[in-house]
Protein backbone atom coordinates (compact mmCIF):
# COMPACT_ATOMS: atom_id res chain seq x y z
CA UNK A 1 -18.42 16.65 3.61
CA UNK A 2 -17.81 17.85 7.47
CA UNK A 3 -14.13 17.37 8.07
CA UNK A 4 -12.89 16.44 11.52
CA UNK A 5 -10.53 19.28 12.29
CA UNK A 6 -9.62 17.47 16.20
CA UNK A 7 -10.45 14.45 18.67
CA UNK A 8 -12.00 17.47 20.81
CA UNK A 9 -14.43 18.63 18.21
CA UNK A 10 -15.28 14.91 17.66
CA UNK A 11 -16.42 14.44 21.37
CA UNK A 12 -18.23 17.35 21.11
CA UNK A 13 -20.22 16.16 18.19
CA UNK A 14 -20.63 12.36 20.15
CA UNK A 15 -22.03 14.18 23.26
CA UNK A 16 -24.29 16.33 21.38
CA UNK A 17 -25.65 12.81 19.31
CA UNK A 18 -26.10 11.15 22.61
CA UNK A 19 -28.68 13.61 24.17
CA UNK A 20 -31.00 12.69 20.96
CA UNK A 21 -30.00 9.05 21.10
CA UNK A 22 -30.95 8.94 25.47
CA UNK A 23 -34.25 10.47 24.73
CA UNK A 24 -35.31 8.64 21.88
CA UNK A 25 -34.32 5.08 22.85
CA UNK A 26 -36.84 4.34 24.80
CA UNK A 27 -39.20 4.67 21.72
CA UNK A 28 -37.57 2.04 19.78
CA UNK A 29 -35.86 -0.01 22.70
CA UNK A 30 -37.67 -3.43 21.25
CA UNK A 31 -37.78 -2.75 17.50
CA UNK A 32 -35.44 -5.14 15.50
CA UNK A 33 -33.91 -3.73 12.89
CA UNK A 34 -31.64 -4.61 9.41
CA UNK A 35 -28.29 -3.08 9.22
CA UNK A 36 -27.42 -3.86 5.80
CA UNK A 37 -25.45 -1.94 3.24
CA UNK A 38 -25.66 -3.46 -0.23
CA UNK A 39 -22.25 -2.84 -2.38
CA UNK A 40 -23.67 -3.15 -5.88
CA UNK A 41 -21.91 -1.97 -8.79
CA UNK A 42 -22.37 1.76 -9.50
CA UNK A 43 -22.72 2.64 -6.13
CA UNK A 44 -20.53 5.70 -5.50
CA UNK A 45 -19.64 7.41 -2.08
CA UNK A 46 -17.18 9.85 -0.77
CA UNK A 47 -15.05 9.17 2.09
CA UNK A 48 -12.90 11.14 4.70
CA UNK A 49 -10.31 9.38 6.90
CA UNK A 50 -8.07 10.61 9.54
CA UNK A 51 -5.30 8.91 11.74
CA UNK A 52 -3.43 10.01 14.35
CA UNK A 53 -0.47 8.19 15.84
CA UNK A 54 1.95 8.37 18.99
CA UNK A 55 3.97 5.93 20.76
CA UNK A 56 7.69 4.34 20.91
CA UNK A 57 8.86 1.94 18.46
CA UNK A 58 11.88 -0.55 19.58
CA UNK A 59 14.67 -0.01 16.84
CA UNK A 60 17.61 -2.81 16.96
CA UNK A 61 20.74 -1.54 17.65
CA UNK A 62 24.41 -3.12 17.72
CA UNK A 63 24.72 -7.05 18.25
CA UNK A 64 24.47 -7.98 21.73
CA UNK A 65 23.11 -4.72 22.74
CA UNK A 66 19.64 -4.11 23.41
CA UNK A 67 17.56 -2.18 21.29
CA UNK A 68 16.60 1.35 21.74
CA UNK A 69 13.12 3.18 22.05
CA UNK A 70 12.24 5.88 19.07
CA UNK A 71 9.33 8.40 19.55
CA UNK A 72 7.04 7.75 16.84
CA UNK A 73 4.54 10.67 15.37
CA UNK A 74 2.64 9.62 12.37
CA UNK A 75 -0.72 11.66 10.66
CA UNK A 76 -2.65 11.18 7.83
CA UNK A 77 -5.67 12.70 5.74
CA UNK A 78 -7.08 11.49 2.77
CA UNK A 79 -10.42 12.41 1.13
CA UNK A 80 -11.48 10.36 -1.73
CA UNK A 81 -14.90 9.60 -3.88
CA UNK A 82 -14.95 5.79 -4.64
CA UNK A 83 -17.72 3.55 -7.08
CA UNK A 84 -17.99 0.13 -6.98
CA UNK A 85 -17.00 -1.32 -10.05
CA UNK A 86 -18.19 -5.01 -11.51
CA UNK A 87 -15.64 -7.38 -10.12
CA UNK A 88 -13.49 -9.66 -12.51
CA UNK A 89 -14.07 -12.68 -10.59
CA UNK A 90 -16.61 -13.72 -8.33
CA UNK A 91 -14.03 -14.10 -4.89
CA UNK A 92 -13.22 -10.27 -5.61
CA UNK A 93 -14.00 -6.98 -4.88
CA UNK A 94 -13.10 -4.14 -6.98
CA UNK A 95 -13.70 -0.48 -6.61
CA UNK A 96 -12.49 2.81 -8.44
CA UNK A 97 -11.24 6.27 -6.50
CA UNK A 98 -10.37 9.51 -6.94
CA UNK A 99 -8.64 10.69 -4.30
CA UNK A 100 -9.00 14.85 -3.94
CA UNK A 101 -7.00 15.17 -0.76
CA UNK A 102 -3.97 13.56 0.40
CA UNK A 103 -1.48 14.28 3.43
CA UNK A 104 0.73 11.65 5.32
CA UNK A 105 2.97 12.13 7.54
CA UNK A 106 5.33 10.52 10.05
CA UNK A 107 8.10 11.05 12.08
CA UNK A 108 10.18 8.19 13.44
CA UNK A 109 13.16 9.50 15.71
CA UNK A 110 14.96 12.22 13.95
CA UNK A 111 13.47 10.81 10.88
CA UNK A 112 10.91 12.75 9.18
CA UNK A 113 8.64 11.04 6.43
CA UNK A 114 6.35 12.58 4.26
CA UNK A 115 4.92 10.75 1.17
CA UNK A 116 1.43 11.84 -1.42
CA UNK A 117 -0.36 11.06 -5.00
CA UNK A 118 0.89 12.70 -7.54
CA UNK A 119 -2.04 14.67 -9.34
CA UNK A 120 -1.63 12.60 -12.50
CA UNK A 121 -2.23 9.33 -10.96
CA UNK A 122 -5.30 10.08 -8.00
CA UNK A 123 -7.49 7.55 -9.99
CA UNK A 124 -6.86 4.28 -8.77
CA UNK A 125 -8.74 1.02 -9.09
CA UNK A 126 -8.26 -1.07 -5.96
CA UNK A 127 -8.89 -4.98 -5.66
CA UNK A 128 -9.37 -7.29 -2.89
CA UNK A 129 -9.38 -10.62 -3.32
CA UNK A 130 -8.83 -12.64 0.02
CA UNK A 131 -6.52 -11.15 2.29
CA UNK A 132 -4.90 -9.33 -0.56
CA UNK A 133 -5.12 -5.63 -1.75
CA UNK A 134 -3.46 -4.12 -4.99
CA UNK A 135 -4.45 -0.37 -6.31
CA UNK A 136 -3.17 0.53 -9.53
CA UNK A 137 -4.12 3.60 -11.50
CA UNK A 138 -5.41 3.46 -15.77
CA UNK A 139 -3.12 7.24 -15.96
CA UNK A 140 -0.27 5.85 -14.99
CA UNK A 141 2.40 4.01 -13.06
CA UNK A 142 2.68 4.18 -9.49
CA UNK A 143 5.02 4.52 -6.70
CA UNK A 144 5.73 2.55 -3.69
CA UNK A 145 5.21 5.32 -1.89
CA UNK A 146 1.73 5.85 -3.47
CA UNK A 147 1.31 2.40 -2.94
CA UNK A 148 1.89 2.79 0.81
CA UNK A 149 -0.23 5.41 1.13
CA UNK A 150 -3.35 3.44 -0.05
CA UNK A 151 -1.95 0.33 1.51
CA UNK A 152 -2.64 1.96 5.13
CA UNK A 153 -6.12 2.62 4.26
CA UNK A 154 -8.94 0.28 4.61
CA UNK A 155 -10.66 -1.21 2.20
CA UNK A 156 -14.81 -0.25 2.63
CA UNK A 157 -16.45 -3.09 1.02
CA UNK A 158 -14.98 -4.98 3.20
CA UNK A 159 -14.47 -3.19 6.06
CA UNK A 160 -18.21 -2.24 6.69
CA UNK A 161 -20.18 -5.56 5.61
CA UNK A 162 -17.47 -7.20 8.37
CA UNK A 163 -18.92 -4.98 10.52
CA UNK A 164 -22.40 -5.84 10.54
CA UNK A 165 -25.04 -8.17 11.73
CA UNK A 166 -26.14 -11.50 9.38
CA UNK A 167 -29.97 -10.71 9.90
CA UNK A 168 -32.01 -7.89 12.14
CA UNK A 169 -30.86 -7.42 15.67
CA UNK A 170 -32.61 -5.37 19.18
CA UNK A 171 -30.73 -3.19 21.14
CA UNK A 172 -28.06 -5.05 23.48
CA UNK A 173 -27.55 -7.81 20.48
CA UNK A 174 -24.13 -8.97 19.85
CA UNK A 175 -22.11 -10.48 16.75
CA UNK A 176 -18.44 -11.37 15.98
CA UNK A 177 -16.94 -8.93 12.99
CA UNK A 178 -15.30 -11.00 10.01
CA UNK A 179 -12.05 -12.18 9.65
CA UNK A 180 -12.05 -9.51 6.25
CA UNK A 181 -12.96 -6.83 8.34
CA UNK A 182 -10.48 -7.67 12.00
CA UNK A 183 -7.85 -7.86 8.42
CA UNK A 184 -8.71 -4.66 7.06
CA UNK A 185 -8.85 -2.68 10.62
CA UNK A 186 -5.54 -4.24 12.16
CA UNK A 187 -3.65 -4.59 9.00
CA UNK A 188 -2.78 -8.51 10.49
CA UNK A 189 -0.93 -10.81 7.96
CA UNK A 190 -1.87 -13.62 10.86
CA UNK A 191 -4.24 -13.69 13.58
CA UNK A 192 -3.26 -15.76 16.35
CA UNK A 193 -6.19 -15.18 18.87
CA UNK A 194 -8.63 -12.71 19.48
CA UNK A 195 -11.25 -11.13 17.50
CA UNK A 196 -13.62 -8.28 17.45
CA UNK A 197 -17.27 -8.04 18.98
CA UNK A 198 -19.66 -5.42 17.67
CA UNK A 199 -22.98 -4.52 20.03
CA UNK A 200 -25.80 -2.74 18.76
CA UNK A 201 -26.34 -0.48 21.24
CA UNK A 202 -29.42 1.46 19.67
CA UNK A 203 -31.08 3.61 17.82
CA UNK A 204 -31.65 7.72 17.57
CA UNK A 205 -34.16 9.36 15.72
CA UNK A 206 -33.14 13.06 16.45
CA UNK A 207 -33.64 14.26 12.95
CA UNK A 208 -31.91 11.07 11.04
CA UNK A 209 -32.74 7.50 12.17
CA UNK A 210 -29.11 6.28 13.09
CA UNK A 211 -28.20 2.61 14.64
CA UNK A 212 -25.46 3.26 17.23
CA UNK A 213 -22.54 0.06 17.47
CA UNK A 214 -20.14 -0.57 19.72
CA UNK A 215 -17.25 -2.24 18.77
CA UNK A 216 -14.43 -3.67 20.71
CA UNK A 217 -11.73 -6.54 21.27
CA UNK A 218 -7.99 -7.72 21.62
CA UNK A 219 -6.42 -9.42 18.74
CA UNK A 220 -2.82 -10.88 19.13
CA UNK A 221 -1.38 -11.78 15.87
CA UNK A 222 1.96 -10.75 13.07
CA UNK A 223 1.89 -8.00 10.88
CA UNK A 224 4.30 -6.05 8.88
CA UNK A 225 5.75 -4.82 12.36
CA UNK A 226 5.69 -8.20 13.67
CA UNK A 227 4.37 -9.98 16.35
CA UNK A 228 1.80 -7.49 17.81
CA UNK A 229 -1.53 -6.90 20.08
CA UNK A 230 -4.01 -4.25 19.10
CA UNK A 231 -6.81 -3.28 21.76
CA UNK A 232 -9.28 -1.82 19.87
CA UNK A 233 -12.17 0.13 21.21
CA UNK A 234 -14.97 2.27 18.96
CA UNK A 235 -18.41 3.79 17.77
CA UNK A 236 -20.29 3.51 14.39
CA UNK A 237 -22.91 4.59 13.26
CA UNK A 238 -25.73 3.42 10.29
CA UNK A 239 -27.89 5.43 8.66
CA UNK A 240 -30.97 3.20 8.70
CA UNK A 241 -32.67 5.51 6.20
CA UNK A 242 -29.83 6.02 3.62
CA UNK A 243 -28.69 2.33 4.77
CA UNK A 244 -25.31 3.60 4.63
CA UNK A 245 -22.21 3.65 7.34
CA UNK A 246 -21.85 7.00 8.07
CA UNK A 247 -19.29 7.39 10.49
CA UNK A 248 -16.50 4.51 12.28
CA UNK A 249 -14.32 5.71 15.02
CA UNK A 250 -11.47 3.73 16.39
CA UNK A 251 -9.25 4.11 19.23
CA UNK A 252 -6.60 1.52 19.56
CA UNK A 253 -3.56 0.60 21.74
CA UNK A 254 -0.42 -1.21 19.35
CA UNK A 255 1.81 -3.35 21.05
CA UNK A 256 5.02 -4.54 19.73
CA UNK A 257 5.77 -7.85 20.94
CA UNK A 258 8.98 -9.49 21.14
CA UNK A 259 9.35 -12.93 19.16
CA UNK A 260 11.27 -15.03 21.87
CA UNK A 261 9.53 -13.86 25.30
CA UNK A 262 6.51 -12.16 23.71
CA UNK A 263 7.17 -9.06 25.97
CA UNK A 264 6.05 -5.74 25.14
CA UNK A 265 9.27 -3.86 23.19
CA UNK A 266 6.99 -1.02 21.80
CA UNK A 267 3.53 0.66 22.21
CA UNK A 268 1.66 3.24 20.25
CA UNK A 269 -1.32 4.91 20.51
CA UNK A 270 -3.45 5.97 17.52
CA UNK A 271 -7.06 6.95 16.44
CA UNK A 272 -8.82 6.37 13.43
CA UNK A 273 -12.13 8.59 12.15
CA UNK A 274 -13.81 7.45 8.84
CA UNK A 275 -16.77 9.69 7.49
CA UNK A 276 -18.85 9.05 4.75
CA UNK A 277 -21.70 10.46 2.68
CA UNK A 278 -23.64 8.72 -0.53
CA UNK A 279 -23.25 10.48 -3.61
CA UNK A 280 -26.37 10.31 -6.09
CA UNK A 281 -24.03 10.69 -9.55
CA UNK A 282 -20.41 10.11 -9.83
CA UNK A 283 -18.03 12.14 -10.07
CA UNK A 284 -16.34 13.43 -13.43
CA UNK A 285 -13.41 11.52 -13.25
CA UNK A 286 -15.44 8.24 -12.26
CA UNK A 287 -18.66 9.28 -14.65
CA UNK A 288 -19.03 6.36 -17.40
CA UNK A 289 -17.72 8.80 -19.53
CA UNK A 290 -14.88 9.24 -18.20
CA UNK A 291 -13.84 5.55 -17.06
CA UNK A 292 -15.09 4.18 -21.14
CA UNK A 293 -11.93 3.14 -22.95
CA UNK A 294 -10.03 2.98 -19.90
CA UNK A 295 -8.42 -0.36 -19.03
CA UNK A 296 -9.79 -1.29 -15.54
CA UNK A 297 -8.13 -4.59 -15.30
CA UNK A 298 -5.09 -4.84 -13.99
CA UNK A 299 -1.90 -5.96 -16.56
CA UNK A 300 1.74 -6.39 -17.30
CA UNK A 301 1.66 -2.76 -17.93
CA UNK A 302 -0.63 -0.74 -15.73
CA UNK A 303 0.64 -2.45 -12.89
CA UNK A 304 4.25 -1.18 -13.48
CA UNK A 305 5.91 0.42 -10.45
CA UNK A 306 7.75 3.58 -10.93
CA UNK A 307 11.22 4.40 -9.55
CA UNK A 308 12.15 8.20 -8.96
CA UNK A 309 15.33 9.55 -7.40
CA UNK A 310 15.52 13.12 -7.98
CA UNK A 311 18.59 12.86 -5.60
CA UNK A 312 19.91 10.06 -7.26
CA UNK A 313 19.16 11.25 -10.99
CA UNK A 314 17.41 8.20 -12.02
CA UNK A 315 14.13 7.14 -13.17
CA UNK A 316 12.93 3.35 -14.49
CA UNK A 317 9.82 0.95 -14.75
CA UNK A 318 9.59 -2.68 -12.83
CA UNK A 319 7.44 -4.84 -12.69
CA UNK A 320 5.53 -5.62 -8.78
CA UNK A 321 7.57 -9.13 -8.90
CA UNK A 322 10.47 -6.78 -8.02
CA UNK A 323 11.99 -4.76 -4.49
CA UNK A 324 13.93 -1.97 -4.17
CA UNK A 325 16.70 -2.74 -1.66
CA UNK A 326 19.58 -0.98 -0.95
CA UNK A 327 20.48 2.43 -2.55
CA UNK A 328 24.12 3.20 -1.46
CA UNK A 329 26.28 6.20 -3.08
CA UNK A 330 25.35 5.98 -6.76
CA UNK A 331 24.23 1.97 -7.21
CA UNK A 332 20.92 1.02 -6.60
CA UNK A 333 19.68 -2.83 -5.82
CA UNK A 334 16.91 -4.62 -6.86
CA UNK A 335 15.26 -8.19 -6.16
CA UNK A 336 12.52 -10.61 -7.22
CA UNK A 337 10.42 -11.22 -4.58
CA UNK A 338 10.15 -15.38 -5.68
CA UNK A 339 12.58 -16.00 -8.42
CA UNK A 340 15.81 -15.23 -7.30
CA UNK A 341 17.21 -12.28 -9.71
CA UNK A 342 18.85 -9.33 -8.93
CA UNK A 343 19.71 -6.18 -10.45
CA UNK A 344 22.79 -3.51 -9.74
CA UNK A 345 22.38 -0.52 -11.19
CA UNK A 346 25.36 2.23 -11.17
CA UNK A 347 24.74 5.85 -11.83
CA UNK A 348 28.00 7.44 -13.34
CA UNK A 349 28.87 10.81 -14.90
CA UNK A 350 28.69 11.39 -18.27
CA UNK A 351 33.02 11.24 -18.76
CA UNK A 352 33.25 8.12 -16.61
CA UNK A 353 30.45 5.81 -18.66
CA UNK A 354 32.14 2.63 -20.44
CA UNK A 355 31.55 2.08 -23.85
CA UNK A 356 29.79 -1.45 -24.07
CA UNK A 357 33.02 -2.92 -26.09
CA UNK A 358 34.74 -1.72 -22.30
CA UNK A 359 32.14 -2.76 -20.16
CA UNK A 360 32.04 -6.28 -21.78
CA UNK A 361 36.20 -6.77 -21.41
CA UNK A 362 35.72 -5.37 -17.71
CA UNK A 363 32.88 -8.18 -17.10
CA UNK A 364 35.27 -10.67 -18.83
CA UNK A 365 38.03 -10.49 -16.80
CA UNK A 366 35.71 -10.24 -13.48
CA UNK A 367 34.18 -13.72 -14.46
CA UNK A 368 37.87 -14.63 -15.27
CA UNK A 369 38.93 -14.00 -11.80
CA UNK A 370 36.19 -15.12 -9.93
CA UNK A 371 36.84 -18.95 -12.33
CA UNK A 372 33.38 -18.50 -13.53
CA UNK A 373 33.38 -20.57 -16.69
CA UNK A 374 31.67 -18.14 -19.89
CA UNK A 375 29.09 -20.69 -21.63
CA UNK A 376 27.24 -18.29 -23.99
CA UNK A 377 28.02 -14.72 -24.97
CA UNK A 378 26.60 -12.24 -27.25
CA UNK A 379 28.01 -9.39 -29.00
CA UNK A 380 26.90 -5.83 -27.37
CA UNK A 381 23.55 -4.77 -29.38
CA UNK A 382 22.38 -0.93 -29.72
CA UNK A 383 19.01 -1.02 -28.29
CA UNK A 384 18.24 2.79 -28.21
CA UNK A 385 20.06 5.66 -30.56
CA UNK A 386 20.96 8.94 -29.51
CA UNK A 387 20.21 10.94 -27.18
CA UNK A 388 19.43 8.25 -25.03
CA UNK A 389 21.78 5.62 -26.27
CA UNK A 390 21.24 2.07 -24.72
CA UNK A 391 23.26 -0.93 -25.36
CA UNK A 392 22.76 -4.42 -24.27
CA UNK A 393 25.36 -8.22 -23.69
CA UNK A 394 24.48 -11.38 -22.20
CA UNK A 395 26.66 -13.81 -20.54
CA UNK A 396 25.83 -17.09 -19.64
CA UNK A 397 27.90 -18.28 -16.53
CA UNK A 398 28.96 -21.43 -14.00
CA UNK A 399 30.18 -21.11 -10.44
CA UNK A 400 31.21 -23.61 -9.45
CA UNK A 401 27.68 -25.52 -9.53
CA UNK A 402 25.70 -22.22 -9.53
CA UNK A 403 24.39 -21.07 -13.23
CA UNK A 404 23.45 -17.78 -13.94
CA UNK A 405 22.66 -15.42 -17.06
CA UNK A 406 23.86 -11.91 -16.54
CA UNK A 407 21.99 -9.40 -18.59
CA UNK A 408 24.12 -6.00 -19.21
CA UNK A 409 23.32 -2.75 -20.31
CA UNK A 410 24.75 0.76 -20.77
CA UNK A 411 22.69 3.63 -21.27
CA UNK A 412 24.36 7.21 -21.78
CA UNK A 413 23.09 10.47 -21.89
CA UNK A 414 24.68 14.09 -21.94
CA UNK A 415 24.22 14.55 -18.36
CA UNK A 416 24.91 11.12 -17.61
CA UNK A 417 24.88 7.32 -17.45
CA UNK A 418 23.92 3.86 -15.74
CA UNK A 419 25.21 0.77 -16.01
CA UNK A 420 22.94 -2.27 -15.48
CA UNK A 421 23.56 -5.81 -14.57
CA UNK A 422 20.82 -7.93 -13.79
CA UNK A 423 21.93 -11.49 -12.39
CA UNK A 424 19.52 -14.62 -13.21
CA UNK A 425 19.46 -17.78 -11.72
CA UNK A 426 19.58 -20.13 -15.44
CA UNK A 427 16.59 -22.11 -14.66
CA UNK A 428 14.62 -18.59 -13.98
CA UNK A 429 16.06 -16.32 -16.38
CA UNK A 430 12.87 -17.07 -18.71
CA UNK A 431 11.28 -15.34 -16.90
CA UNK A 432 12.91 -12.70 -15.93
CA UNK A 433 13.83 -11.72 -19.29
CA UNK A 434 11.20 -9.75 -19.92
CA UNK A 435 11.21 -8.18 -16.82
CA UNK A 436 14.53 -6.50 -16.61
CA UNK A 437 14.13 -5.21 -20.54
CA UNK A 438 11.34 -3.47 -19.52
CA UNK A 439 13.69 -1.76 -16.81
CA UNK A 440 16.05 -1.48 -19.14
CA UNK A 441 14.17 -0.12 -21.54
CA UNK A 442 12.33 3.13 -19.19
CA UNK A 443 15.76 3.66 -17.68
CA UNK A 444 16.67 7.69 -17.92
CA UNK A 445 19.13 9.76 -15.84
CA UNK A 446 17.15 12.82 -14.80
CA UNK A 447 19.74 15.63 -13.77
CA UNK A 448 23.30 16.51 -14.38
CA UNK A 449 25.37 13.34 -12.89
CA UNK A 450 28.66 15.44 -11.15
């Protein structure tokens, strides 16, 4: 694999491809030809993506003032083998990676961010069905932050077909990329206008016979950032004789847009460079082999997220359903996406942990103040001996017209303890039962609580 080591040495390498490409396109100036890459199952490739970003993000500040401009820096490099994999339904796409090199960085203001894989969990099986994208790795749970990390990439077997042509096409020919592949490249939730035109501009034959394209286009449209405009301006190129993408550049221009006036409140620059080679066996870690006995599909259990504060002292499971919110002092917050639960979770030394008995008389007289009337309430249960001693209550509760099941635990430890108190709206506490055990259940302290 060549590795792109700077936009300089990039333009180099696109000059030096263009002498071949003027020289020999007269040759083939009228020849139609297919450019059509075929995604069957077993088909393994290795891929090497880098992105650079710069610009100013718009940061709200104090009410009634306006916001303030940030310098944003942001790189990334990951280098990964993937292999189509059989999908589990017929409106999805499903592929298997091991990723080999990782780096991403960014830098927001004074705020420095830098997130990874850890070794144990660089398999992943990704799916795609619609707009939607969800890795999750057979070794293991994974973090957000892994999950971010993958979530910025693109997603090839979509990305490329998008990219080109329903039947053969002669030099000058134009088509409109897919909606999967504008998706996949701009990372829009919703595309209000706009779109993405791809030109064949022609083909070389200076030692490999590679269709040049030319893509471009403005799309306008809300994303995770909000309501946004990319410009988008690049080169690919297709390796008519492996019929393989071999190489997508993208330059783009991000701007933020403001909600009410739709002016520009942000702008950032950035370039993407995708690289890719076929691979005639797979890899170790994606051989038969190795992926036999694994479970590929995704489940209650593989799918688990995994929460790690090393600062903190904390560690649990939760299932995708739930967000991290806010982590303040020692508590940390957690919410259900759909349902309506929520979870507070208190890290306390190992002198200052109530005993359940206390814990349940200290709820008690809360609910007793607040004139929450007590319904149903259960005796406090060991769950887990010694060392890691976990005990569990449940209280069944009405304000005023609002009822609620409160699952409580206590888990302590000699370095330390949490307590746990998971609020359920009644009608939805069925289902989150299950849920906030499991949390419950993985929850550890992880250093010396002082």
């Amino acid at each position: 694999m060549t590795h792109v080591s700077s936009p300089g040495r990039i333009l180099v390498g696109i000059c030096l491809f263009a002498t071949g490409f003027t020289q020999s396109l007269r040759a083939e100036a009228q020849e139609a030809v297919a450019l059509v890459e075929a995604f069957k199952p077993g088909l393994t490739y290795s891929v090497d993506i880098q992105v650079k970003v710069d610009g100013k993000l718009s940061v709200p500040t104090e009410k009634g003032k306006p916001p303030r401009l940030v310098p944003l820096v942001g790189v990334s490099h990951l280098l990964y083998d993937e292999r189509i994999l059989d999908p589990d339904d017929a409106m999805a796409q499903k592929a298997v990676r091991g990723y080999r090199e990782v780096e991403f960085k960014r830098v927001v203001g004074s705020n420095a961010q830098d997130a990874g894989i850890r070794p144990s969990v660089r398999r992943m099986v990704v799916i795609r069905a619609g707009d939607r994208r969800a890795p999750f790795s057979p070794d293991g749970p994974l973090t957000w932050g892994e999950i971010d990390v993958v979530r910025t990439d693109v997603f090839i077997p979509a990305t490329v077909p998008g990219l080109l042509p329903a039947g053969p096409v002669r030099p000058g020919q134009t088509w409109k990329a897919s909606a999967a592949a504008v998706v996949e490249l701009t990372d829009m939730q919703k595309v209000d206008e706009g779109g993405l035109t791809v030109e064949f501009v022609g083909v070389a034959a200076a030692g490999k016979r590679m269709a040049r394209l030319k893509i471009s286009g403005t799309i306008r449209g809300v994303n995770e950032d909000g309501p946004n405009r990319q410009k988008l301006d690049g080169t690919a190129f297709f390796n008519l004789d492996a019929g393989l993408l071999t190489y997508l550049s993208i330059r783009g221009t991000h701007e933020l847009l403001d909600g009410a006036s739709g002016q520009t409140v942000g702008v950032i620059e950035g370039q993407f460079i995708m690289e890719r080679k076929p691979l005639a066996l797979p890899p170790a870690d994606l051989s038969d082999a190795s992926l036999r006995g694994l479970n590929l599909k995704p489940d209650a259990e593989n799918t688990l997220l995994l929460y790690d504060d090393t600062n903190l002292g904390v560690r649990f499971l939760y299932p995708r359903g739930w967000r991290v919110g806010a982590v303040q002092g020692r508590q940390v917050t957690l919410d259900h996406s759909r349902l309506g639960g929520g979870v507070l979770l208190t890290v306390e030394p190992a002198d200052k942990v109530p005993t359940a008995d206390d814990y349940l008389r200290e709820t008690a007289a809360f609910l007793q103040k607040e004139k929450a009337r007590v319904t149903v309430q259960t005796k406090p249960a060991p769950v887990r001996a010694e060392p890691a001693r976990l005990d569990r209550f449940t209280l069944d509760a009405e304000f005023d017209k609002d009822a609620v099941r409160i699952e409580y635990a206590v888990l302590k430890q000699t370095d330390g303890g949490v307590t746990v108190a998971a609020r359920l709206p009644l009608a939805t506490a069925a289902d989150l039962k299950s849920d906030v055990e499991r949390l419950m259940r993985s929850l550890s302290v992880t250093k010396r609580i002082e």
